[in-house]
Protein backbone atom coordinates (compact mmCIF):
# COMPACT_ATOMS: atom_id res chain seq x y z
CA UNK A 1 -213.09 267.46 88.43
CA UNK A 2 -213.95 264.19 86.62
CA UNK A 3 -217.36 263.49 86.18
CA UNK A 4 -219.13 259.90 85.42
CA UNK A 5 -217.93 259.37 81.53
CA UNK A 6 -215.00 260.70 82.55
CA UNK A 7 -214.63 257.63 84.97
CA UNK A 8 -215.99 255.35 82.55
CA UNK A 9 -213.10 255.84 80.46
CA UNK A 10 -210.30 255.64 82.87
CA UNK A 11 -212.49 252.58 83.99
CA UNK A 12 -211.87 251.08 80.50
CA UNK A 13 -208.51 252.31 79.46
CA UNK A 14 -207.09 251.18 83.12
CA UNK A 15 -208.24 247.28 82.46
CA UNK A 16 -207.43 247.27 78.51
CA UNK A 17 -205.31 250.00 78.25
CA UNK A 18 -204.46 248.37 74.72
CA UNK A 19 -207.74 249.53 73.68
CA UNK A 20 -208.34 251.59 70.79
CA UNK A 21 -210.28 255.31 71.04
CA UNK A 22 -213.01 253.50 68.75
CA UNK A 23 -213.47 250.43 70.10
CA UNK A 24 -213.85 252.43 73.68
CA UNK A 25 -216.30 254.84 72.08
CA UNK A 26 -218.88 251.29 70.89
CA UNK A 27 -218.28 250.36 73.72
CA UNK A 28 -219.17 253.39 76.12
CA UNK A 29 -221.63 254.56 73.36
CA UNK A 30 -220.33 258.15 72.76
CA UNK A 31 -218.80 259.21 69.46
CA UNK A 32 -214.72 258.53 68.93
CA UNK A 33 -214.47 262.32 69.19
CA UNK A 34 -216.13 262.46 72.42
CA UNK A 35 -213.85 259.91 74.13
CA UNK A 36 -210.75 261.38 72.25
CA UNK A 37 -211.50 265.17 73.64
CA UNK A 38 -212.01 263.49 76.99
CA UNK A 39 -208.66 261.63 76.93
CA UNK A 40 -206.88 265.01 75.83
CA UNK A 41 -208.63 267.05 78.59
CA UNK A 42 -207.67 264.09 81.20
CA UNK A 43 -204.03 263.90 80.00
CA UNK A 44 -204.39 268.26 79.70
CA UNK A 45 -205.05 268.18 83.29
CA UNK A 46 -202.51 265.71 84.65
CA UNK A 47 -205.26 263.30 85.42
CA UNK A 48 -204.02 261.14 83.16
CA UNK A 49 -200.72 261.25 84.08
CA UNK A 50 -198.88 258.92 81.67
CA UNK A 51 -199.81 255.89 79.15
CA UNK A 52 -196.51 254.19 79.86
CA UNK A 53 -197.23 250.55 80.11
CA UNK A 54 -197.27 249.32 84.11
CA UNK A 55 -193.64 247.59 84.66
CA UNK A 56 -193.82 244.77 87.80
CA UNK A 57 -189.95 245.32 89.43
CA UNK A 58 -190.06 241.70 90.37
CA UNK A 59 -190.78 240.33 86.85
CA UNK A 60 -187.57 242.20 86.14
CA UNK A 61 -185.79 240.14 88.44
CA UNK A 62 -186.06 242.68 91.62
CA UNK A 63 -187.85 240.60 94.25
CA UNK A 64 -187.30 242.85 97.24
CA UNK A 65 -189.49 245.72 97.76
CA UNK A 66 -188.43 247.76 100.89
CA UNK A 67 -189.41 251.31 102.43
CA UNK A 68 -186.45 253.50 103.74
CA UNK A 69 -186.59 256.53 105.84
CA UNK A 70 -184.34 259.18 105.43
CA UNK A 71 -182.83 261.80 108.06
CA UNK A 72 -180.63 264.31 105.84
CA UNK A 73 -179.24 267.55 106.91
CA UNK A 74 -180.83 270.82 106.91
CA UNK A 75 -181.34 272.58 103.18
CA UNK A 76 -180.00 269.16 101.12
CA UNK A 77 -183.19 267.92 100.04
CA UNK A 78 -182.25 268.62 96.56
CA UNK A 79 -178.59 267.53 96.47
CA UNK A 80 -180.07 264.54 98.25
CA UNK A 81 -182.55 263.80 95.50
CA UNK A 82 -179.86 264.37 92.73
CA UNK A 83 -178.41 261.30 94.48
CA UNK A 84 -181.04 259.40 94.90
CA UNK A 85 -182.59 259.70 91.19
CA UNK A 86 -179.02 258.16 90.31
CA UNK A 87 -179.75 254.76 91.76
CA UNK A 88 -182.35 253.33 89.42
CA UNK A 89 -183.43 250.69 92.27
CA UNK A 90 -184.81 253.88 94.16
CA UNK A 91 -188.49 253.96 92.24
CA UNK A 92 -189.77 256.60 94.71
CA UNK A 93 -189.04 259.25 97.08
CA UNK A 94 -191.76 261.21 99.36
CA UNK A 95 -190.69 264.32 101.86
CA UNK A 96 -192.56 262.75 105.10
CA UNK A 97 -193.58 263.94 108.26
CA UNK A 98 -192.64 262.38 111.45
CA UNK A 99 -189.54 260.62 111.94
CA UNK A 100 -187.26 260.70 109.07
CA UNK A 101 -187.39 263.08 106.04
CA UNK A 102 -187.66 261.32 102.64
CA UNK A 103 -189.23 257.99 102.21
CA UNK A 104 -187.83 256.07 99.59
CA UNK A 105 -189.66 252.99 98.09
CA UNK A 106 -186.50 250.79 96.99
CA UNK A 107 -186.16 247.42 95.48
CA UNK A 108 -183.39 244.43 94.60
CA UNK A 109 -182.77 241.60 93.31
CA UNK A 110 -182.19 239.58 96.89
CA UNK A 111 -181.45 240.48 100.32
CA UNK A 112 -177.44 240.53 99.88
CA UNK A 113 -178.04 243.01 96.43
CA UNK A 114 -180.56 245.06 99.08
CA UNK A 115 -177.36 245.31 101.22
CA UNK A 116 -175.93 246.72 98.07
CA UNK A 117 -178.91 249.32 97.17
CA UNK A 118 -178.48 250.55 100.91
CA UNK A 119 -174.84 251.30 100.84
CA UNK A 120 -175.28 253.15 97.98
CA UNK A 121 -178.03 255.44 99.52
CA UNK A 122 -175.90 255.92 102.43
CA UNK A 123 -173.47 257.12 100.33
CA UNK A 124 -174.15 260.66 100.19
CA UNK A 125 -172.69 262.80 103.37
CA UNK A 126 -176.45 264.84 103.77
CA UNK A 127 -178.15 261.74 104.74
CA UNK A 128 -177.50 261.22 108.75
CA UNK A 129 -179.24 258.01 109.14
CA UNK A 130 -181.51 255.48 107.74
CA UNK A 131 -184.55 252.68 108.72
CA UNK A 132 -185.23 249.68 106.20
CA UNK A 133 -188.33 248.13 106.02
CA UNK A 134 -188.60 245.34 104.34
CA UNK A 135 -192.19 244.28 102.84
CA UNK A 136 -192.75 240.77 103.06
CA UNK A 137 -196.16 240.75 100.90
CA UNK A 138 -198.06 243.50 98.86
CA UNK A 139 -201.98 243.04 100.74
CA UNK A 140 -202.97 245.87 98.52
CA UNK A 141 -201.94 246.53 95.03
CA UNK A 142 -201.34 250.06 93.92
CA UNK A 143 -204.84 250.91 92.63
CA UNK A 144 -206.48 253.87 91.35
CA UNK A 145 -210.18 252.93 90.35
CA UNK A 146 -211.61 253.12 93.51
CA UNK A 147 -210.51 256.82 94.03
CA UNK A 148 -211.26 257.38 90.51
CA UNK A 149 -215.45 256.33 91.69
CA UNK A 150 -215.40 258.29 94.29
CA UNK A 151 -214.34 261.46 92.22
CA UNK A 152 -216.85 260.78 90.00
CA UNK A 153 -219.59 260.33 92.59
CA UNK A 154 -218.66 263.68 94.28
């Protein structure tokens, strides 16, 4: 799908993402053309999925991260993520195997606003019961060039 250019750009545009499409293409040593067609085709393709700048939640002033599973009831996934995409604390859900339904990656400001976040969840009738996680420490950053080398390399 991507091939080793390919990677070299994300590469580059991942750590300076404030980098222009002709400093990147001295700096790769391809023509600005090149490295612009590339960009399109990895944006075309959903590889690139967005060039919104990376926003850290706690720099915001939300120092809780936690992880809740979801039970709802049968056929209200979607009323269930209507509710959920109202709470903007709620930065993710997942439909999950195993125990529980939807995991939700949630954050607030302290424990008591957590308390808060939760209630709010809970306040749609479809979701039968919940399990909070809280995550103490992050021992692995979301990252993406690692899996972006090894779809290069294959």
């Amino acid at each position: 799908m991507i091939d080793e250019l390919d990677a070299r750009i994300l590469e580059l545009f991942t750590r300076e993402p404030r980098i222009g499409v002709l400093e990147a293409s001295r700096r790769l040593q391809v023509a600005r053309g090149t490295v612009q067609a590339r960009l399109d085709k990895l944006r075309d393709t959903g590889v690139i999925a967005s060039f919104a700048p990376t926003v850290d939640p706690a720099a915001l002033g939300f120092r809780v991260t936690a992880f809740a599973s979801l039970d709802i009831r049968q056929g209200a996934r979607e009323s269930v993520a209507a509710h959920l995409g109202r709470i903007p604390e709620v930065l993710e859900v997942h439909t999950i195997t195993g125990q529980g339904d939807l995991l939700c990656r949630i954050v607030a400001r302290d424990n008591d606003d957590l308390q808060r976040v939760i209630d709010d969840l809970v306040g749609d009738d479809d979701i039968v019961r919940t399990s909070t996680l809280i995550a103490l420490s992050t021992v692995v950053a979301p990252r993406i060039l690692p899996l972006v080398e090894s779809a290069a390399s294959t």
